[in-house]
N, C-alpha and C. Protein backbone atom coordinates (compact mmCIF):
# COMPACT_ATOMS: atom_id res chain seq x y z
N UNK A 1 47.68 148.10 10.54
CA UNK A 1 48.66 147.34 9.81
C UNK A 1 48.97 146.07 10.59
N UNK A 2 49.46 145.09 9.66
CA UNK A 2 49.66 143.76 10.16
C UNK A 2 50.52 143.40 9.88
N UNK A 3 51.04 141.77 10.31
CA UNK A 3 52.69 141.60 10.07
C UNK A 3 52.19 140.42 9.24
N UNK A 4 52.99 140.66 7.82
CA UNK A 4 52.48 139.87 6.66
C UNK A 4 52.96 138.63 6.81
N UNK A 5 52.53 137.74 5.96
CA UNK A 5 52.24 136.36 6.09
C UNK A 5 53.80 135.64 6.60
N UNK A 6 53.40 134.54 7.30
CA UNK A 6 55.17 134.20 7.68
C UNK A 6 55.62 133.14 6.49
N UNK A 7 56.89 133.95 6.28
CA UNK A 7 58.10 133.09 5.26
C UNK A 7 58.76 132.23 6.25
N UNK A 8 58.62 131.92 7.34
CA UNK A 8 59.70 130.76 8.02
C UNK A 8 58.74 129.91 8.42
N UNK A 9 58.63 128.87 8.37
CA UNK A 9 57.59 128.16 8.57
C UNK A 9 57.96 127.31 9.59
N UNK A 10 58.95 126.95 10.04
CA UNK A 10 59.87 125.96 10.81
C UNK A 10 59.86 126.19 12.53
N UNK A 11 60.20 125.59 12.97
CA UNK A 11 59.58 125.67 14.57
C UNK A 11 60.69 126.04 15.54
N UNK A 12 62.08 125.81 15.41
CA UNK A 12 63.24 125.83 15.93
C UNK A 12 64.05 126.93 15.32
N UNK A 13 63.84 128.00 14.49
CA UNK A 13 64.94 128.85 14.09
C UNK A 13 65.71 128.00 13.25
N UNK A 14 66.86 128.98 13.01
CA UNK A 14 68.03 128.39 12.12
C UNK A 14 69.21 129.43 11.89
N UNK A 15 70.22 128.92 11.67
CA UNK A 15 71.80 129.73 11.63
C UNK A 15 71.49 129.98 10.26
N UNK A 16 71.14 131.57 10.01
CA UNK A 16 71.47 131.55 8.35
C UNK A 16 71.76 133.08 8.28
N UNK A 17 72.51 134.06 9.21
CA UNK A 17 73.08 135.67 9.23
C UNK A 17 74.03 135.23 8.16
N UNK A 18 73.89 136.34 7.75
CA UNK A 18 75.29 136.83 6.62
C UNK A 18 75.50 137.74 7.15
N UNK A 19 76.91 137.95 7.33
CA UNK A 19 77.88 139.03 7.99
C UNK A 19 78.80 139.55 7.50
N UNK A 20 78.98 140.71 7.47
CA UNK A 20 79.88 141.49 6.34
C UNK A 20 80.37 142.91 7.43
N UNK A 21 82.12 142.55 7.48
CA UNK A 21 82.49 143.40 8.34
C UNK A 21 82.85 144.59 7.83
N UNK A 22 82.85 145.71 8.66
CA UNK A 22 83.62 147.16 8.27
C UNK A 22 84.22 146.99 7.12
N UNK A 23 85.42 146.14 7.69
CA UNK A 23 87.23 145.92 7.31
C UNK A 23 86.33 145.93 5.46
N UNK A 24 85.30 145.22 4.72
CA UNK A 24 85.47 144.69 3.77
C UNK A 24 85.70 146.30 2.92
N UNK A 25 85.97 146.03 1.84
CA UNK A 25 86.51 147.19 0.69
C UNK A 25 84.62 147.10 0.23
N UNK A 26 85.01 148.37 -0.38
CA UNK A 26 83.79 148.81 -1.42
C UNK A 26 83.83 147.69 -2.60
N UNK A 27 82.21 147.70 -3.04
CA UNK A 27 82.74 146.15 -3.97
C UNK A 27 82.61 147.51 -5.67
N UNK A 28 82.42 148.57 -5.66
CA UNK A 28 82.61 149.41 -6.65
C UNK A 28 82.97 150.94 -6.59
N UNK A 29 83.54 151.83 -7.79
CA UNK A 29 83.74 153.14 -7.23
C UNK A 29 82.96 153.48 -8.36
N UNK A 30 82.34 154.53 -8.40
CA UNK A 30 81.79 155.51 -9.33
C UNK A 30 82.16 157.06 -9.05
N UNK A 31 82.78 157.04 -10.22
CA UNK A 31 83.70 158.60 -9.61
C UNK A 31 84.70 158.46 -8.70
N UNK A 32 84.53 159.63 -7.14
CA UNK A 32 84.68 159.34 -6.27
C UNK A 32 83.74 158.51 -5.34
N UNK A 33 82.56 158.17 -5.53
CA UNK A 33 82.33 157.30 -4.40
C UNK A 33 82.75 156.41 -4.54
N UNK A 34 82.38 155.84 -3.24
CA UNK A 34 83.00 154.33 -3.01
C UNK A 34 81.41 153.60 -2.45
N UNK A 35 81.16 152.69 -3.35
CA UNK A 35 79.50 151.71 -2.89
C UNK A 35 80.06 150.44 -2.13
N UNK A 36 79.15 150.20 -1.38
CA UNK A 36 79.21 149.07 -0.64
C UNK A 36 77.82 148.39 -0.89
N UNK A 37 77.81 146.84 -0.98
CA UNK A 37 77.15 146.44 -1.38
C UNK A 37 76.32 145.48 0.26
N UNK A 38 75.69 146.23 0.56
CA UNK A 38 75.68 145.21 2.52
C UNK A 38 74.38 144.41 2.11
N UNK A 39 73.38 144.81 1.79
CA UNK A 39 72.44 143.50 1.32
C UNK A 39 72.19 143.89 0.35
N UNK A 40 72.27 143.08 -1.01
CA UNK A 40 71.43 142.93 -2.41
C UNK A 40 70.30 142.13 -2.33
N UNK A 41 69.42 142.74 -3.20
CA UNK A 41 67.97 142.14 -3.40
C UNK A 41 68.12 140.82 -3.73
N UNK A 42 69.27 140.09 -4.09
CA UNK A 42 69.35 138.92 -4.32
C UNK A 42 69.71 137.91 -2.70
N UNK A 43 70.78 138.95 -1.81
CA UNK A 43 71.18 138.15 -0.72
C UNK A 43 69.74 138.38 0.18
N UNK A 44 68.95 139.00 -0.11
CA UNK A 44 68.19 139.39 1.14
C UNK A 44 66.62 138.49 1.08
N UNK A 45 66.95 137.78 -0.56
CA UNK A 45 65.74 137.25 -0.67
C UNK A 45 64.79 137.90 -1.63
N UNK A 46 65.13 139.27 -2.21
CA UNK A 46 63.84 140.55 -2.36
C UNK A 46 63.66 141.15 -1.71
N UNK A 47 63.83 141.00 -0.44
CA UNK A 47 62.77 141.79 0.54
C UNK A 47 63.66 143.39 0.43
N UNK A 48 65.10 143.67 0.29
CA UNK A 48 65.55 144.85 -0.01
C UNK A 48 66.49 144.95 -0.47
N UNK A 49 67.47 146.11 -0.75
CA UNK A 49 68.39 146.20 -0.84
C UNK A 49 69.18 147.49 0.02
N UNK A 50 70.31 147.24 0.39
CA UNK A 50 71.02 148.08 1.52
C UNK A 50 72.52 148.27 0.86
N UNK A 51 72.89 149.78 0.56
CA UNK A 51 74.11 150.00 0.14
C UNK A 51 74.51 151.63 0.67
N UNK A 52 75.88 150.98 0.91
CA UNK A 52 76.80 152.33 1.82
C UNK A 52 77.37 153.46 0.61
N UNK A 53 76.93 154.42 0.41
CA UNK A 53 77.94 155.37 -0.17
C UNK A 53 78.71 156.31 0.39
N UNK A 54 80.02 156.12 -0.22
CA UNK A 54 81.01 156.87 0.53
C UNK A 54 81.40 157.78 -0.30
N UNK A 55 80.86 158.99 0.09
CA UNK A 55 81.09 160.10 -1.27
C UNK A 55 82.58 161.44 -0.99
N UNK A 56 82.92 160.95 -1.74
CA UNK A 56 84.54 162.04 -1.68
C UNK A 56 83.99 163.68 -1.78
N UNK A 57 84.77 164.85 -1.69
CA UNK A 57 84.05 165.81 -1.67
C UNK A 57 83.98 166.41 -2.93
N UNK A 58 84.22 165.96 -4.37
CA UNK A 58 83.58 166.58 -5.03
C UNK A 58 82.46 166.59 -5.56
N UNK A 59 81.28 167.65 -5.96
CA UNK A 59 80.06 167.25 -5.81
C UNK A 59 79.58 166.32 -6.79
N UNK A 60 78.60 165.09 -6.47
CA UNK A 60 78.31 164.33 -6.98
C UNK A 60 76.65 164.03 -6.63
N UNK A 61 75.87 162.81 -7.65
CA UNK A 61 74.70 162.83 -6.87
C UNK A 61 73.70 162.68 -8.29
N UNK A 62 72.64 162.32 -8.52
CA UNK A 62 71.56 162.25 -9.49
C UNK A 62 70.66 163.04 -9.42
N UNK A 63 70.61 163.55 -10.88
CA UNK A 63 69.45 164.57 -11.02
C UNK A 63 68.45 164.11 -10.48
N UNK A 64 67.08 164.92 -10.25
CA UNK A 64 65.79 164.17 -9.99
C UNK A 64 65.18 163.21 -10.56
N UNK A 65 64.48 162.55 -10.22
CA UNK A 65 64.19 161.23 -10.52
C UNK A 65 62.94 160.49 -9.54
N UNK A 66 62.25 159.48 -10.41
CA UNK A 66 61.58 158.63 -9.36
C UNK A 66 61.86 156.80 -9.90
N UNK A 67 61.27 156.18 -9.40
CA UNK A 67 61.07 154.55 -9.50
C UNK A 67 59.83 154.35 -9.61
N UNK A 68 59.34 153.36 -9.98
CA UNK A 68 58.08 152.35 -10.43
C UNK A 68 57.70 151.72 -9.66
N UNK A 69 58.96 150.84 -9.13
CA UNK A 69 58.70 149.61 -8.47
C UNK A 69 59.33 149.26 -7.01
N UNK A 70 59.83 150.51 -6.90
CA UNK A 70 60.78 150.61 -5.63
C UNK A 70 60.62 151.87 -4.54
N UNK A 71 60.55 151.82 -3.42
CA UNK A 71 60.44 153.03 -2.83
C UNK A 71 62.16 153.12 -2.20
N UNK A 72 62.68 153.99 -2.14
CA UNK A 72 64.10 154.17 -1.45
C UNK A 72 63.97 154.98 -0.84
N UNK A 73 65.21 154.91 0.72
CA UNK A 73 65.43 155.71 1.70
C UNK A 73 67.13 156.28 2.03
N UNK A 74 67.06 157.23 2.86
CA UNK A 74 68.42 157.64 2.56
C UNK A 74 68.65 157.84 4.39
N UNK A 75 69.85 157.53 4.46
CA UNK A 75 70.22 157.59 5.73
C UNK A 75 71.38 158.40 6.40
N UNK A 76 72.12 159.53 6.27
CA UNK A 76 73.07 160.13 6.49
C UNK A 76 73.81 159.58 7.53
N UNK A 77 75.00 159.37 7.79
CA UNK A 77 75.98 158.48 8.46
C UNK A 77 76.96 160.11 8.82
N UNK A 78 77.82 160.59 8.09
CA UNK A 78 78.52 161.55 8.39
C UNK A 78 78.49 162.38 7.10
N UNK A 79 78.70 163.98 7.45
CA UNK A 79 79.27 164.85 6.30
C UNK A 79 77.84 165.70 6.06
N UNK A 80 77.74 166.04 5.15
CA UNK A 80 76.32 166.23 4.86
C UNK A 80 75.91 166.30 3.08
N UNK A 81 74.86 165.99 3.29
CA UNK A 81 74.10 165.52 1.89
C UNK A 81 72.57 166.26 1.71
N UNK A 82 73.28 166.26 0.72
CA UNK A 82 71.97 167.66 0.19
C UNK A 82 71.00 166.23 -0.30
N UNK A 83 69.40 166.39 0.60
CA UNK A 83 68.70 165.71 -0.24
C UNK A 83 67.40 166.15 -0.75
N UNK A 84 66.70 165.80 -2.14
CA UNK A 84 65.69 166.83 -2.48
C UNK A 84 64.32 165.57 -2.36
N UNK A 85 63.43 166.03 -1.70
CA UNK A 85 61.74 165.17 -1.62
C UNK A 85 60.82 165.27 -2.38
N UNK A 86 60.95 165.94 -3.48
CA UNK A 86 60.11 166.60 -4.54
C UNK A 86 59.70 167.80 -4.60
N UNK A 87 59.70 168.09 -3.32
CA UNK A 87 59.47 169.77 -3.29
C UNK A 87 60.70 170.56 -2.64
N UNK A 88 61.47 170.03 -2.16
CA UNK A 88 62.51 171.42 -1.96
C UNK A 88 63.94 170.58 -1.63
N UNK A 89 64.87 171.67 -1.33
CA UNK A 89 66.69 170.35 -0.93
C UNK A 89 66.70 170.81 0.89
N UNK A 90 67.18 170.11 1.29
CA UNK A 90 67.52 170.26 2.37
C UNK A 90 69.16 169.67 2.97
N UNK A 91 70.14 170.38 3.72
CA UNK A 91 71.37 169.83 3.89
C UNK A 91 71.14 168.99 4.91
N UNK A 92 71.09 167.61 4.55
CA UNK A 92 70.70 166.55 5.29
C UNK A 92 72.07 166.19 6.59
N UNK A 93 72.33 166.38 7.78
CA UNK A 93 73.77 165.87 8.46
C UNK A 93 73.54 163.96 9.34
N UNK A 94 74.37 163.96 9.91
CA UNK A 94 74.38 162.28 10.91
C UNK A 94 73.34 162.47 11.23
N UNK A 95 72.38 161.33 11.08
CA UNK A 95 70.96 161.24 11.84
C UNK A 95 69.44 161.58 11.24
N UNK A 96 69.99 162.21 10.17
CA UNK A 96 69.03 162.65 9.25
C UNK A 96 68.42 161.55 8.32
N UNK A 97 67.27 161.19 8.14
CA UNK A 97 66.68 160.24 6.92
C UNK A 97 65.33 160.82 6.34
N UNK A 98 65.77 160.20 5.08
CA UNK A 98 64.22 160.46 4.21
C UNK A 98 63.97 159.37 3.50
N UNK A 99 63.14 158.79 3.18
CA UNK A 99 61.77 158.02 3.00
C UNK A 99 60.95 158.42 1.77
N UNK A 100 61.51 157.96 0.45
CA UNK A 100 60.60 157.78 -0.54
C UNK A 100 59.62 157.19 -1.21
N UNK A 101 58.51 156.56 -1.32
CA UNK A 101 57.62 155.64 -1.54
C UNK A 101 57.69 155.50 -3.19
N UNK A 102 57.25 154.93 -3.93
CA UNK A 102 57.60 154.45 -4.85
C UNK A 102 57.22 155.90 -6.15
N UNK A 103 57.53 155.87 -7.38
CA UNK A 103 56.95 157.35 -7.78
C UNK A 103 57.14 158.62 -7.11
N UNK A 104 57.76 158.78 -6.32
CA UNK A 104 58.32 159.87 -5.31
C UNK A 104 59.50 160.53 -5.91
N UNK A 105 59.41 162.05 -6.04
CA UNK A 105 60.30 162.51 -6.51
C UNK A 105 61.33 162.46 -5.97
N UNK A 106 62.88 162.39 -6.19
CA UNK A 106 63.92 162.50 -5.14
C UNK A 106 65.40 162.62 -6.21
N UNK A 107 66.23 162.90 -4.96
CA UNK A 107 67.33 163.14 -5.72
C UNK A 107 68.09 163.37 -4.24
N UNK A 108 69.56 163.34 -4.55
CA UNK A 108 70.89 163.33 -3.40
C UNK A 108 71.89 164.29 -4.25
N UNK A 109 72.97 165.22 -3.60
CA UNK A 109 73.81 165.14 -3.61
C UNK A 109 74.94 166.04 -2.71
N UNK A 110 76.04 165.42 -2.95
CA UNK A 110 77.15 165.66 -1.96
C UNK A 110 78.18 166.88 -2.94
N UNK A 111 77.44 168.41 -2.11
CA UNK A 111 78.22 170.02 -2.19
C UNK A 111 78.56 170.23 -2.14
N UNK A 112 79.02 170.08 -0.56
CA UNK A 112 79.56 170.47 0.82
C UNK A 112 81.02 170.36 0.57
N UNK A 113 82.00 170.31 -0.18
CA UNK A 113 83.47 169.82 -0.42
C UNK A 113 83.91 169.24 0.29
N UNK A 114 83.26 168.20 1.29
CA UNK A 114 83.94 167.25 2.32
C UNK A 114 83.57 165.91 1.93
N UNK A 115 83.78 165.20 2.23
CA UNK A 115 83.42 163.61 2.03
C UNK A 115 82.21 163.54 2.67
N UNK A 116 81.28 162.77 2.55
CA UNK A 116 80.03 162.38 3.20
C UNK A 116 79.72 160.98 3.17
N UNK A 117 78.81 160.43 3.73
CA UNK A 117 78.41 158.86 3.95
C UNK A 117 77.33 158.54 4.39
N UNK A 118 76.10 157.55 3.31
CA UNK A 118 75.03 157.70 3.61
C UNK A 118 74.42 156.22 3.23
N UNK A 119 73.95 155.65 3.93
CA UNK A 119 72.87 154.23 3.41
C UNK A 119 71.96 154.77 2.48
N UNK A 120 71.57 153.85 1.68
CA UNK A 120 70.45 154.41 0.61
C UNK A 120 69.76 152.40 0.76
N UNK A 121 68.39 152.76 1.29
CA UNK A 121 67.62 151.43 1.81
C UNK A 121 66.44 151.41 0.22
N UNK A 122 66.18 150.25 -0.28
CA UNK A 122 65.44 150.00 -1.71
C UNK A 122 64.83 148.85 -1.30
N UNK A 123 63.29 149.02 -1.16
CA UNK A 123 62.17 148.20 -0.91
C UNK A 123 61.23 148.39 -1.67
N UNK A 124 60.90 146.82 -2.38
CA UNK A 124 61.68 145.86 -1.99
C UNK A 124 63.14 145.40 -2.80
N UNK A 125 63.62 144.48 -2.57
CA UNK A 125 64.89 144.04 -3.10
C UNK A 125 64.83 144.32 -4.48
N UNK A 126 65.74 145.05 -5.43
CA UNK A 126 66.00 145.20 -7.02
C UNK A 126 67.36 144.90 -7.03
N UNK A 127 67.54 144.56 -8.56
CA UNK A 127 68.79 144.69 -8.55
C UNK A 127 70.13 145.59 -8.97
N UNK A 128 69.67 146.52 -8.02
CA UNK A 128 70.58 147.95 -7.96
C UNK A 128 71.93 147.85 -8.77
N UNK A 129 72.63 146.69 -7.69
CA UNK A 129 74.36 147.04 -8.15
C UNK A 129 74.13 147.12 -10.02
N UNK A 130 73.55 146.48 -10.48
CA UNK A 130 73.76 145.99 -11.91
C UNK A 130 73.38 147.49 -12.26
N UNK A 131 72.44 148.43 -12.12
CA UNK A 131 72.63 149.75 -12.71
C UNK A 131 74.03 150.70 -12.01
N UNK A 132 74.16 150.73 -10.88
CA UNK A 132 75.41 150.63 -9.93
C UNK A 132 76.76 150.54 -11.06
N UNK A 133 76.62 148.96 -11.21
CA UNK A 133 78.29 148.45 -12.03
C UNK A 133 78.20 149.45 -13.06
N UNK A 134 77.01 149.89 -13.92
CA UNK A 134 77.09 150.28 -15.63
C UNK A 134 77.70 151.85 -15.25
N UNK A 135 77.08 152.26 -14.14
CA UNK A 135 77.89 153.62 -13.77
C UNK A 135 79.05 153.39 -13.56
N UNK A 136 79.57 152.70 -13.06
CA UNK A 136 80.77 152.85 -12.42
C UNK A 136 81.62 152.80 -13.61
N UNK A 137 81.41 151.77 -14.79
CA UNK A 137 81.76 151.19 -15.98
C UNK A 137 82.19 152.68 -16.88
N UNK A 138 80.76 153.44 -17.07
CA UNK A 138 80.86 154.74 -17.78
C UNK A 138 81.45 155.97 -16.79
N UNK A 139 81.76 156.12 -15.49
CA UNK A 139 83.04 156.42 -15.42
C UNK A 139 84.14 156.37 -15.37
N UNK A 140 84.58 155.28 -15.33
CA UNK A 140 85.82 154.66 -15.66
C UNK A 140 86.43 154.94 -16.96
N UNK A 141 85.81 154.61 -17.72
CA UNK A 141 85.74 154.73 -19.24
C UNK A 141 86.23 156.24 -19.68
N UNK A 142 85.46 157.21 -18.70
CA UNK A 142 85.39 158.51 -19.34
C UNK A 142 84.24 158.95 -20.25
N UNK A 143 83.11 157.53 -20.73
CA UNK A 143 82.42 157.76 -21.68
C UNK A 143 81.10 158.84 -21.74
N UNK A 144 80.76 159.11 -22.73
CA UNK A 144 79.50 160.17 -22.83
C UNK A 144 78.66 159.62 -23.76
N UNK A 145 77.34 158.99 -23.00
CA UNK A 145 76.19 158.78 -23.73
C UNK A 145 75.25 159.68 -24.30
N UNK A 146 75.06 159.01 -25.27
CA UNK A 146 73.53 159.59 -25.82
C UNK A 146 72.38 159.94 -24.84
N UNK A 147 72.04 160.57 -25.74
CA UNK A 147 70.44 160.79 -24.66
C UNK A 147 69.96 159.37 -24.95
N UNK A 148 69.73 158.98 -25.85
CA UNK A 148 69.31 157.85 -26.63
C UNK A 148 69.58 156.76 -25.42
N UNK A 149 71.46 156.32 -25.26
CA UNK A 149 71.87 155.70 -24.71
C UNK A 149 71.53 155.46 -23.05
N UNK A 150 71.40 156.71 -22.65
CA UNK A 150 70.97 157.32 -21.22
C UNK A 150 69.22 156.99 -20.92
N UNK A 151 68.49 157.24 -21.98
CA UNK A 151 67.52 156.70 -21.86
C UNK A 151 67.27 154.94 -21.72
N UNK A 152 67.49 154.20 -22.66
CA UNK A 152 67.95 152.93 -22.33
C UNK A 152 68.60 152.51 -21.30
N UNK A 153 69.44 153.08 -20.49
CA UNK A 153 69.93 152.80 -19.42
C UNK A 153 69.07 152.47 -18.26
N UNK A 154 68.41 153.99 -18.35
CA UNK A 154 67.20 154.15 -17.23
C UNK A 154 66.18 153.18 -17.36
N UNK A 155 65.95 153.08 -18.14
CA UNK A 155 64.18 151.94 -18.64
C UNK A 155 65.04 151.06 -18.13
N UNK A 156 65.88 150.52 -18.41
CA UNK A 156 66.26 148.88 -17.90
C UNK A 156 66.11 148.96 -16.47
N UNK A 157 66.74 149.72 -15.77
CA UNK A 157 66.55 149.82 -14.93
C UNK A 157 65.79 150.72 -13.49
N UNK A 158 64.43 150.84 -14.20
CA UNK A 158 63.71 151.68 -13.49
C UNK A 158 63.77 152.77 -12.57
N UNK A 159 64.74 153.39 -13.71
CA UNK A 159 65.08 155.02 -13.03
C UNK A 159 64.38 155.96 -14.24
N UNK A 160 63.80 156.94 -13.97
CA UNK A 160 63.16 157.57 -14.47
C UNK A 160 63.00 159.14 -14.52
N UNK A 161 63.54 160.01 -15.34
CA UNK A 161 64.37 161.62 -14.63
C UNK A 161 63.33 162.10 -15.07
N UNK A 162 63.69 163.70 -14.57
CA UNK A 162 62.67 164.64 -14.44
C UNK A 162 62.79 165.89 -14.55
């Protein structure tokens, strides 16, 4: 493997970090979690997307599922998180990660009746929050989609159940 073609072309560097502290609030809740939005596929260029979930302890989490166009990773921070690889669940704790490649079966969720907290890494950059906001939207709401509706959801945004 090789280190792909260079995007900076310039000879001297340049000041261009974006920094986003602790202190900031979740920029959405779904349910009980709380998402943080630390790089979107839009701030990062494409190259990924990086978001904190902060999951309260009642159980929460997506059926199985894969992506098209995206491989995602999961990163356990504290608590523990049940995560499934296509073939079996495992109670994921701090320190634990898994690594999905694109078409990869997977699925998360939080059992355990404690709060948990986990990065979920999406390469390359999509634009997550926008399926993100519509959840958060239809729980807020209280609402109950169609299969119909639920299907459309997913196609837009290249989630795909199982």
């Amino acid at each position: 493997m090789s280190y792909p073609e260079a995007r900076y072309l310039g000879e001297a560097g340049e000041s261009s970090g974006v920094f986003r502290p602790a202190s900031a609030g979740p920029d959405l809740t779904i349910g009980g979690t709380a998402v943080h939005h630390l790089g979107t596929g839009a701030s990062t260029d494409g190259q990924f997307g990086l978001y904190r979930w902060d999951m309260g302890p009642k159980p929460s989490g997506p059926s199985p599922h894969f992506h098209r166009t995206i491989s995602e990773s999961f990163f356990v921070l504290s608590g523990t998180v049940r995560l499934f690889d296509g073939k079996g669940w495992t109670d994921a704790t701090a320190g634990d990660f898994l690594y999905v490649p694109a078409g990869g079966i997977h699925s998360f969720r939080n059992e355990s009746g404690e709060p948990a907290s986990m990065l979920l890494l999406f390469a390359p950059g999509a634009p997550r929050e926008a399926y993100f906001g519509e959840l958060a939207e239809i729980a807020a709401e209280g609402r109950r989609l169609s299969d119909a509706e639920w299907t459309d959801l997913y196609l837009r945004h290249d989630q795909y159940m199982v």
